[in-house]
PDB file of N, CA and C in Angstrom:
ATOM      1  N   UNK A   1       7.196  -7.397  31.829  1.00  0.00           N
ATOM      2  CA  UNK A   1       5.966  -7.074  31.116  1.00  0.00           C
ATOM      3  C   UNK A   1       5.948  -5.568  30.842  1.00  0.00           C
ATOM      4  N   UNK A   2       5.580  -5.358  29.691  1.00  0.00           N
ATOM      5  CA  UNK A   2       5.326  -4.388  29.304  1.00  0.00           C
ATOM      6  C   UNK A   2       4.036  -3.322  29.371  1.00  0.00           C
ATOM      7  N   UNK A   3       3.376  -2.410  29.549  1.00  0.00           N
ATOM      8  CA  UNK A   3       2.678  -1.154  29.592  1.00  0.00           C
ATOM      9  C   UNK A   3       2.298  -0.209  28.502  1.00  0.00           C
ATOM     10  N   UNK A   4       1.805  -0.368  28.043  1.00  0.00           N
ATOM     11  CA  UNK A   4       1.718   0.216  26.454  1.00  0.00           C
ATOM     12  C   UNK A   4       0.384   1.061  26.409  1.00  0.00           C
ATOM     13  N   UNK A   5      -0.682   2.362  25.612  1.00  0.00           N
ATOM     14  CA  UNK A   5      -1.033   2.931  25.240  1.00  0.00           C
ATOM     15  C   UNK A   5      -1.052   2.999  23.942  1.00  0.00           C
ATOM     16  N   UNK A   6      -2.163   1.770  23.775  1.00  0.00           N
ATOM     17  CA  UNK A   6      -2.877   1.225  22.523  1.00  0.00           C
ATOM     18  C   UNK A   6      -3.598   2.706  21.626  1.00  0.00           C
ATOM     19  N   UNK A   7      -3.453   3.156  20.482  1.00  0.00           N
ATOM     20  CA  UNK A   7      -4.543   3.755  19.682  1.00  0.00           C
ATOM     21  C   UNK A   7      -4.819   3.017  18.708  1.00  0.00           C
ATOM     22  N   UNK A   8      -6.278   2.677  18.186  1.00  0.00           N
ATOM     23  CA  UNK A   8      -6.754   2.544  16.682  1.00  0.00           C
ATOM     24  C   UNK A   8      -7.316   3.586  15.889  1.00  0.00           C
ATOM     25  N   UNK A   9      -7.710   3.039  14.942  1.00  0.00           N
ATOM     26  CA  UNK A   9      -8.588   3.989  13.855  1.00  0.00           C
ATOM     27  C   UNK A   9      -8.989   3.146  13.196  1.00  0.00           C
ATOM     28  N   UNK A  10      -9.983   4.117  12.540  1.00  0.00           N
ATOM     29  CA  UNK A  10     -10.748   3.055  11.639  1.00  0.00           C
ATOM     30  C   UNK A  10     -11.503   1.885  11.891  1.00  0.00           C
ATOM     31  N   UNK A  11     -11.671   0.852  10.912  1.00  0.00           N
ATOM     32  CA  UNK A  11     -11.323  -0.415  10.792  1.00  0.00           C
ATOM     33  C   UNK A  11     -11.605  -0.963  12.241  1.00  0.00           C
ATOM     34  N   UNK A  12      -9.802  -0.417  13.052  1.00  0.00           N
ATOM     35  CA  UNK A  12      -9.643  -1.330  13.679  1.00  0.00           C
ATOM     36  C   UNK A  12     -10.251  -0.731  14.857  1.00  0.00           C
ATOM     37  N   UNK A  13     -10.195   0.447  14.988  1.00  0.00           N
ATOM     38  CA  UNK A  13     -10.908   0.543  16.407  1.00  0.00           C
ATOM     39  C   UNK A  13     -12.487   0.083  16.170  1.00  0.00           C
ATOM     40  N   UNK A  14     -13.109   0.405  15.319  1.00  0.00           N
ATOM     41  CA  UNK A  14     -14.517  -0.362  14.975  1.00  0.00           C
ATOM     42  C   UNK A  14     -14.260  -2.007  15.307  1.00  0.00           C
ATOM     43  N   UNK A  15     -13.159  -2.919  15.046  1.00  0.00           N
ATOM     44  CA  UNK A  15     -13.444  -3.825  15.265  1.00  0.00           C
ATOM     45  C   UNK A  15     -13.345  -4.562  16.518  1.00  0.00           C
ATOM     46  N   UNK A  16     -12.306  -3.233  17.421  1.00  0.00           N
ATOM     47  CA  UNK A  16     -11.504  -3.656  19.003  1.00  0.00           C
ATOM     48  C   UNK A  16     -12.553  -3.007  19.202  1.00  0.00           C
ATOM     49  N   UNK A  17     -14.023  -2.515  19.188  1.00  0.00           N
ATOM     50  CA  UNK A  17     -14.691  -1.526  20.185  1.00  0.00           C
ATOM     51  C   UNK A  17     -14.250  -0.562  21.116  1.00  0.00           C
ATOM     52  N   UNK A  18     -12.761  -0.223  20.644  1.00  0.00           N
ATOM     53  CA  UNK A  18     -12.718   1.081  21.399  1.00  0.00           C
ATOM     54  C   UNK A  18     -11.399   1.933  20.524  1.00  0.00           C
ATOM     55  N   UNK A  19     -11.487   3.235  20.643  1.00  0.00           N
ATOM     56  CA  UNK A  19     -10.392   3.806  20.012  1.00  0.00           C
ATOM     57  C   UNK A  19      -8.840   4.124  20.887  1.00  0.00           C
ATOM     58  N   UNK A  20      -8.840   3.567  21.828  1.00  0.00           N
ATOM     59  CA  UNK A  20      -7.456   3.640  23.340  1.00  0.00           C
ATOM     60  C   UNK A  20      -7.941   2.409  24.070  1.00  0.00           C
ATOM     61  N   UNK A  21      -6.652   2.030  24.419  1.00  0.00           N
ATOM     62  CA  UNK A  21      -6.559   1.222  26.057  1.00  0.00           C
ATOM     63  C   UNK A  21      -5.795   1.043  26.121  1.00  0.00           C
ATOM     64  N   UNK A  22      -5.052   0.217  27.558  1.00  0.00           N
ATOM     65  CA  UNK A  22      -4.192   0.403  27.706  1.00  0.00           C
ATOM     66  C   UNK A  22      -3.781  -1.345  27.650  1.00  0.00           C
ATOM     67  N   UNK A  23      -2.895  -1.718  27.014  1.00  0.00           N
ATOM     68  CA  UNK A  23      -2.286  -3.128  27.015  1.00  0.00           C
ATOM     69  C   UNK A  23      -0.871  -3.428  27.637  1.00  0.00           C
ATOM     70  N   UNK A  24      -1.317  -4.625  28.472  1.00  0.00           N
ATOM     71  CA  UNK A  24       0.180  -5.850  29.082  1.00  0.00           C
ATOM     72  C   UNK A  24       0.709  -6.564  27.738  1.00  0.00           C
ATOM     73  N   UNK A  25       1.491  -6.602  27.837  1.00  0.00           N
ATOM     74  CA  UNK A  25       2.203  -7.926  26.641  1.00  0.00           C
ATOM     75  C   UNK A  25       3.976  -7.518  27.334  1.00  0.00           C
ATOM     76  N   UNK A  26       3.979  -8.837  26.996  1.00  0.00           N
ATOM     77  CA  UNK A  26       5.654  -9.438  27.008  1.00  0.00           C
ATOM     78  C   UNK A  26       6.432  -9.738  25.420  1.00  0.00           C
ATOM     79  N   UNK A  27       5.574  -9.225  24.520  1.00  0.00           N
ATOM     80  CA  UNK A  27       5.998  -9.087  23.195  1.00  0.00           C
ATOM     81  C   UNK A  27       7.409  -8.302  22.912  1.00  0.00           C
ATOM     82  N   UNK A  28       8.265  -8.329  22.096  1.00  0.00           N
ATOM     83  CA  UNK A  28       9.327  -6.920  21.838  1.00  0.00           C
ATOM     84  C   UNK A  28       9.457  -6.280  20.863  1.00  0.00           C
ATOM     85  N   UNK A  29       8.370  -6.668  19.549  1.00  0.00           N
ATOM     86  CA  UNK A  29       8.453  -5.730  18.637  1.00  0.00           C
ATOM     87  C   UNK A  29       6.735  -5.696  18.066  1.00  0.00           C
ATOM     88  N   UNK A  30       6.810  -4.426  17.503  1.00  0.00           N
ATOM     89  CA  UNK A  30       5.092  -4.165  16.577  1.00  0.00           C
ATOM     90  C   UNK A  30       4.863  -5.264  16.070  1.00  0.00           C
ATOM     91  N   UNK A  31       5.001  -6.391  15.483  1.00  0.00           N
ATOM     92  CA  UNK A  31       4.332  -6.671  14.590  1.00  0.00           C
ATOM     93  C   UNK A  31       4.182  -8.550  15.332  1.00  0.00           C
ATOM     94  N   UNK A  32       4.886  -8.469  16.664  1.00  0.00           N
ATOM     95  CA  UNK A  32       4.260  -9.685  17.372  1.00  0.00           C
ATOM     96  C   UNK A  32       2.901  -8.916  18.224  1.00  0.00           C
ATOM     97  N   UNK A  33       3.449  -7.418  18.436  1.00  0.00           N
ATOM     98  CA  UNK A  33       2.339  -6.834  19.042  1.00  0.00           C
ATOM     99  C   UNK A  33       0.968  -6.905  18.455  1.00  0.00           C
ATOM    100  N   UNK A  34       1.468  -6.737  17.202  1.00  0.00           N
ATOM    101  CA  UNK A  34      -0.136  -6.490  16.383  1.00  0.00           C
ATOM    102  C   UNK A  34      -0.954  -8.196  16.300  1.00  0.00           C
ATOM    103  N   UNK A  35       0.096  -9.186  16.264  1.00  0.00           N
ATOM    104  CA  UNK A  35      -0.192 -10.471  15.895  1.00  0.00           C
ATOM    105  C   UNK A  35      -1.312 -11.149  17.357  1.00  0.00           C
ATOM    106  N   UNK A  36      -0.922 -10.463  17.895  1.00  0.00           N
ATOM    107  CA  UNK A  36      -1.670 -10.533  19.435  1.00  0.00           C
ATOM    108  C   UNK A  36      -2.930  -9.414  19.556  1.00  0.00           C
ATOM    109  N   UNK A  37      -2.320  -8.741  19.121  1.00  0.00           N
ATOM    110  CA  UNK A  37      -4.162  -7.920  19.075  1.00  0.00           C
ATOM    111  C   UNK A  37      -4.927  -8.201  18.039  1.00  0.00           C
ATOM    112  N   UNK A  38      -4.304  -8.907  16.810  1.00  0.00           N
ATOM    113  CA  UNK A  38      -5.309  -9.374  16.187  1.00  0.00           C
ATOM    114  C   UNK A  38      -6.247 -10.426  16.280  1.00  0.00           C
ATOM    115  N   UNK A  39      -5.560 -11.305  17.224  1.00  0.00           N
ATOM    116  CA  UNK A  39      -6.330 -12.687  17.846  1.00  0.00           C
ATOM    117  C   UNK A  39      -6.924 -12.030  18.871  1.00  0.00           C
ATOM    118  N   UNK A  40      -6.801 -11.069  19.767  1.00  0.00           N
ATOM    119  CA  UNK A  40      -7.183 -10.704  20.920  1.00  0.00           C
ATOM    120  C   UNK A  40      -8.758  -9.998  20.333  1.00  0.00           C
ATOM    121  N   UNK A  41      -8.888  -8.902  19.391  1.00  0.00           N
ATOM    122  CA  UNK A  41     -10.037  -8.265  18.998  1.00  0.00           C
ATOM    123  C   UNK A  41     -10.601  -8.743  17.585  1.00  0.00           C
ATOM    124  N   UNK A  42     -10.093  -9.854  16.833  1.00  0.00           N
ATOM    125  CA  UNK A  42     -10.426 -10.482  15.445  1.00  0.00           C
ATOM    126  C   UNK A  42     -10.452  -9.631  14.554  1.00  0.00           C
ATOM    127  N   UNK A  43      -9.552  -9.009  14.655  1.00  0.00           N
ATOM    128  CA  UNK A  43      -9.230  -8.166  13.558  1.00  0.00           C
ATOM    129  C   UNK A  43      -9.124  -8.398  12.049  1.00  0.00           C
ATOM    130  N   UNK A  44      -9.552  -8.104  11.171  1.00  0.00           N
ATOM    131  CA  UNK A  44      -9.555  -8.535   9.673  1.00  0.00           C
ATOM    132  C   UNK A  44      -8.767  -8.110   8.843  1.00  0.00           C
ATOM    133  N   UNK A  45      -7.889  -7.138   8.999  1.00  0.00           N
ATOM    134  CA  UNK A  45      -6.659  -6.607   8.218  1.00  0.00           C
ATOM    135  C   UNK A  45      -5.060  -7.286   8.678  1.00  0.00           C
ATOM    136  N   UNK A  46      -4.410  -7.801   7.476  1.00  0.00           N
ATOM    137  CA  UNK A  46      -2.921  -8.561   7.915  1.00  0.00           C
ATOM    138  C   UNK A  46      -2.232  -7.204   8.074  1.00  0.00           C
ATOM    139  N   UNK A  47      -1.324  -8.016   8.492  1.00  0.00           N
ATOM    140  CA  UNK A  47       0.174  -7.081   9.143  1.00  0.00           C
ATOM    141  C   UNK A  47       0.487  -5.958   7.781  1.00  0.00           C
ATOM    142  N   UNK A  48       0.693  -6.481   6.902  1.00  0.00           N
ATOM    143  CA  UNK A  48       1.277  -5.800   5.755  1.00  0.00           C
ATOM    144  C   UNK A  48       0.234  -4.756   5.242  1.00  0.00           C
ATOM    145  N   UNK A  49      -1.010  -4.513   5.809  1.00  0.00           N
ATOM    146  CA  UNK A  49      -2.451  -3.145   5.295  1.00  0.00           C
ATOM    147  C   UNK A  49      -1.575  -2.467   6.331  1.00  0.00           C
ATOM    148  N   UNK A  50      -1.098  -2.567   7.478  1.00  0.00           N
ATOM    149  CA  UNK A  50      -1.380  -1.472   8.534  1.00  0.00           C
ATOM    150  C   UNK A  50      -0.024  -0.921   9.161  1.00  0.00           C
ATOM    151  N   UNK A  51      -0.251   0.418   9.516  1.00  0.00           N
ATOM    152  CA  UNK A  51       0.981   1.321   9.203  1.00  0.00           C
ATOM    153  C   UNK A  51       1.056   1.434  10.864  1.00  0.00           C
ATOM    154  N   UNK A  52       2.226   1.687  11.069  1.00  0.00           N
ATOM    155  CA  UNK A  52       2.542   1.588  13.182  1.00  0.00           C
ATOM    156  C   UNK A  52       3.267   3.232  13.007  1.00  0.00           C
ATOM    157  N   UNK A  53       2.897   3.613  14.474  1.00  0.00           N
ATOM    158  CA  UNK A  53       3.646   4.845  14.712  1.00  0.00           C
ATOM    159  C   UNK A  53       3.931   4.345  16.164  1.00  0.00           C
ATOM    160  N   UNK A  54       4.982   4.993  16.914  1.00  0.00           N
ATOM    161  CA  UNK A  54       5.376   4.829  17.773  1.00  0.00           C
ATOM    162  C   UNK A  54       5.751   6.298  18.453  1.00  0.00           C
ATOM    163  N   UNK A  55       5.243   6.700  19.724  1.00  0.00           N
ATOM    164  CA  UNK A  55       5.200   8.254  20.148  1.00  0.00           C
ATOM    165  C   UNK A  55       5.298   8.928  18.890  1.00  0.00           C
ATOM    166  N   UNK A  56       4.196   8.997  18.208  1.00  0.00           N
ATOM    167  CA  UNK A  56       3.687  10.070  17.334  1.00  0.00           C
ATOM    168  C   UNK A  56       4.512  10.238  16.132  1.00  0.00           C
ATOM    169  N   UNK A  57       5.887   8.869  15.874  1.00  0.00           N
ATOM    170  CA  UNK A  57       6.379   8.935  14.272  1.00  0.00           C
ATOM    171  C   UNK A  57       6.378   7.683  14.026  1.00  0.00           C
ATOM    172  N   UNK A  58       5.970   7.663  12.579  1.00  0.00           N
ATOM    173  CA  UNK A  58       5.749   6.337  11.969  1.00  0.00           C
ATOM    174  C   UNK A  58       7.032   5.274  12.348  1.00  0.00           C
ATOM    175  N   UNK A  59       6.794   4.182  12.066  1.00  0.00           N
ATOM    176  CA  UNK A  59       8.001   3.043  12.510  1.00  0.00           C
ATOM    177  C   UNK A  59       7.706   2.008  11.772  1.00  0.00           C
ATOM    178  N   UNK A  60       8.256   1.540  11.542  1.00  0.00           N
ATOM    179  CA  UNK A  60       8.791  -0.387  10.501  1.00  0.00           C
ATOM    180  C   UNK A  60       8.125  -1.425  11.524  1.00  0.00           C
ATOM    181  N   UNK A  61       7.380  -1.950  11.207  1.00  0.00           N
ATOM    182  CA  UNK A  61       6.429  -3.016  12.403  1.00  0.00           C
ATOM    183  C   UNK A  61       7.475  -4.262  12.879  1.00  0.00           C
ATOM    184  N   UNK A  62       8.856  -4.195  12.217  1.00  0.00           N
ATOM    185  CA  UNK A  62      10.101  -4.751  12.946  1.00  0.00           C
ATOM    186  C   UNK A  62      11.174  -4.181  14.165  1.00  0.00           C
ATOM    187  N   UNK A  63      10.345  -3.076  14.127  1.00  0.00           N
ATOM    188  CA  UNK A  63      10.980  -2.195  15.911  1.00  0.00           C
ATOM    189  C   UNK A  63      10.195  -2.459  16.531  1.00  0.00           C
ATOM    190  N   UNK A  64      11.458  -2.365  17.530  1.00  0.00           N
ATOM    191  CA  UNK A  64      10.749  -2.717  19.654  1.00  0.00           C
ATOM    192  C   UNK A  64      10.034  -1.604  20.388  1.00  0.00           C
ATOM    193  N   UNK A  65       9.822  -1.743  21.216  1.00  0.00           N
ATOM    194  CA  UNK A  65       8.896  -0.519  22.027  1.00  0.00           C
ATOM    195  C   UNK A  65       9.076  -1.052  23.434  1.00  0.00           C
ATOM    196  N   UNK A  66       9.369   0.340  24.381  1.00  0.00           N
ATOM    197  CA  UNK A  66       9.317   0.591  25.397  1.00  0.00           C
ATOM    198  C   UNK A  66       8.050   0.593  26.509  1.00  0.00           C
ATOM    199  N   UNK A  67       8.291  -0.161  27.528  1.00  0.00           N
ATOM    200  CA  UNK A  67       7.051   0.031  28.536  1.00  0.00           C
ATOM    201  C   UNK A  67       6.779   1.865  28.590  1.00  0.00           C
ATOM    202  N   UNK A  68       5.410   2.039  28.636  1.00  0.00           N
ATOM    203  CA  UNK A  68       5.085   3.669  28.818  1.00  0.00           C
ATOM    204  C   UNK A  68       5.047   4.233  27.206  1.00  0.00           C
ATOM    205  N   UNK A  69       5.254   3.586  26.181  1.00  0.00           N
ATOM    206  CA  UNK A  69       4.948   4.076  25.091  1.00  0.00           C
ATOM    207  C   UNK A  69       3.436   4.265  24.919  1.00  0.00           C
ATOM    208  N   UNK A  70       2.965   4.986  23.667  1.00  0.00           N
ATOM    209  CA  UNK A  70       2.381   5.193  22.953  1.00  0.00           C
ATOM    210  C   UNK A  70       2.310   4.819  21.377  1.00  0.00           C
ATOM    211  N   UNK A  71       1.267   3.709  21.257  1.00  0.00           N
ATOM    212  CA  UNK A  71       1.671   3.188  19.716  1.00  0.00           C
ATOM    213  C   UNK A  71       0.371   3.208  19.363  1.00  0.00           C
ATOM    214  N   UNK A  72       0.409   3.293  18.125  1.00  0.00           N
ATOM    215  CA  UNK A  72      -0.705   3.361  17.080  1.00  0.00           C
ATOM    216  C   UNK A  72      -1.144   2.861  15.800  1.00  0.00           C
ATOM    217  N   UNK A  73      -1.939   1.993  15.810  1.00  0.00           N
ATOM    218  CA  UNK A  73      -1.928   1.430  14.607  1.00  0.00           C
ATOM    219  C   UNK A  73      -3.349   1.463  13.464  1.00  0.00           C
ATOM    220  N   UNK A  74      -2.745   1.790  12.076  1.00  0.00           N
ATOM    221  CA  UNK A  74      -3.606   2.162  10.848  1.00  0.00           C
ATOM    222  C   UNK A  74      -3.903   1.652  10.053  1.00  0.00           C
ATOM    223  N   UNK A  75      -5.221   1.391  10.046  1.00  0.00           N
ATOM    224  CA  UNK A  75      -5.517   1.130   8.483  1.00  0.00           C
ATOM    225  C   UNK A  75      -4.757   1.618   7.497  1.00  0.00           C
ATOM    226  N   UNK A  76      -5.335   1.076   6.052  1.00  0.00           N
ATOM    227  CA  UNK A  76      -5.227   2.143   4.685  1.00  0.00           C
ATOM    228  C   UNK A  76      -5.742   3.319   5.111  1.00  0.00           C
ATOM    229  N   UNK A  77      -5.011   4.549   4.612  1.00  0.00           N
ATOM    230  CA  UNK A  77      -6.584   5.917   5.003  1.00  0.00           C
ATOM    231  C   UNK A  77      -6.209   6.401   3.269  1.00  0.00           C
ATOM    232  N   UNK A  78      -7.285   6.757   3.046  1.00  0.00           N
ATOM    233  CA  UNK A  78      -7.388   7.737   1.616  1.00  0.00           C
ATOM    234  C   UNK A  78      -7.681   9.131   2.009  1.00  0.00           C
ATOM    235  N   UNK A  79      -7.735   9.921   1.076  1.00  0.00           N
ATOM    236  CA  UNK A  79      -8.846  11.227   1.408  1.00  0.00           C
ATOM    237  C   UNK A  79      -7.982  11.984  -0.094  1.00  0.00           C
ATOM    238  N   UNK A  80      -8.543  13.462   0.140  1.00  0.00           N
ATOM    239  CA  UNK A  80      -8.196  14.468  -0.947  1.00  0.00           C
ATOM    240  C   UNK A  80      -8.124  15.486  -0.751  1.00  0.00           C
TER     241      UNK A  80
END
């Protein structure tokens, strides 16, 4: 089992009620990860809106992650 250091934004931390925590999963890549936090907090954005970073650089939601990481996952963001 894995150890992970969940961040949201946006969206999704509005919809998980919190912007950090810390998550168990036996998952091995982002995008079974995300498939599980989306049933876990009912999340309303699919896999393909939201952008993954992994210790602080973006990543392909088809890479694995290490127990003790830090991952993060994004909405769309706009601005100017």
């Amino acid at each position: 089992m894995k150890s992970v250091t969940m961040l949201y934004f946006a969206q999704l931390s509005a919809q998980a009620g919190c912007a950090e925590e810390r998550w168990e999963t036996d998952v091995s890549s982002l995008q079974e990860l995300f498939a599980e936090l989306k049933q876990q907090h009912t999340w309303t954005l699919s896999l393909n809106k939201v952008r993954f970073a992994r210790n602080d650089a973006f990543c392909a939601a088809d890479e694995s992650f290490d127990d003790g990481d830090v991952l993060a996952i994004m909405p769309p963001m706009s601005g100017g």
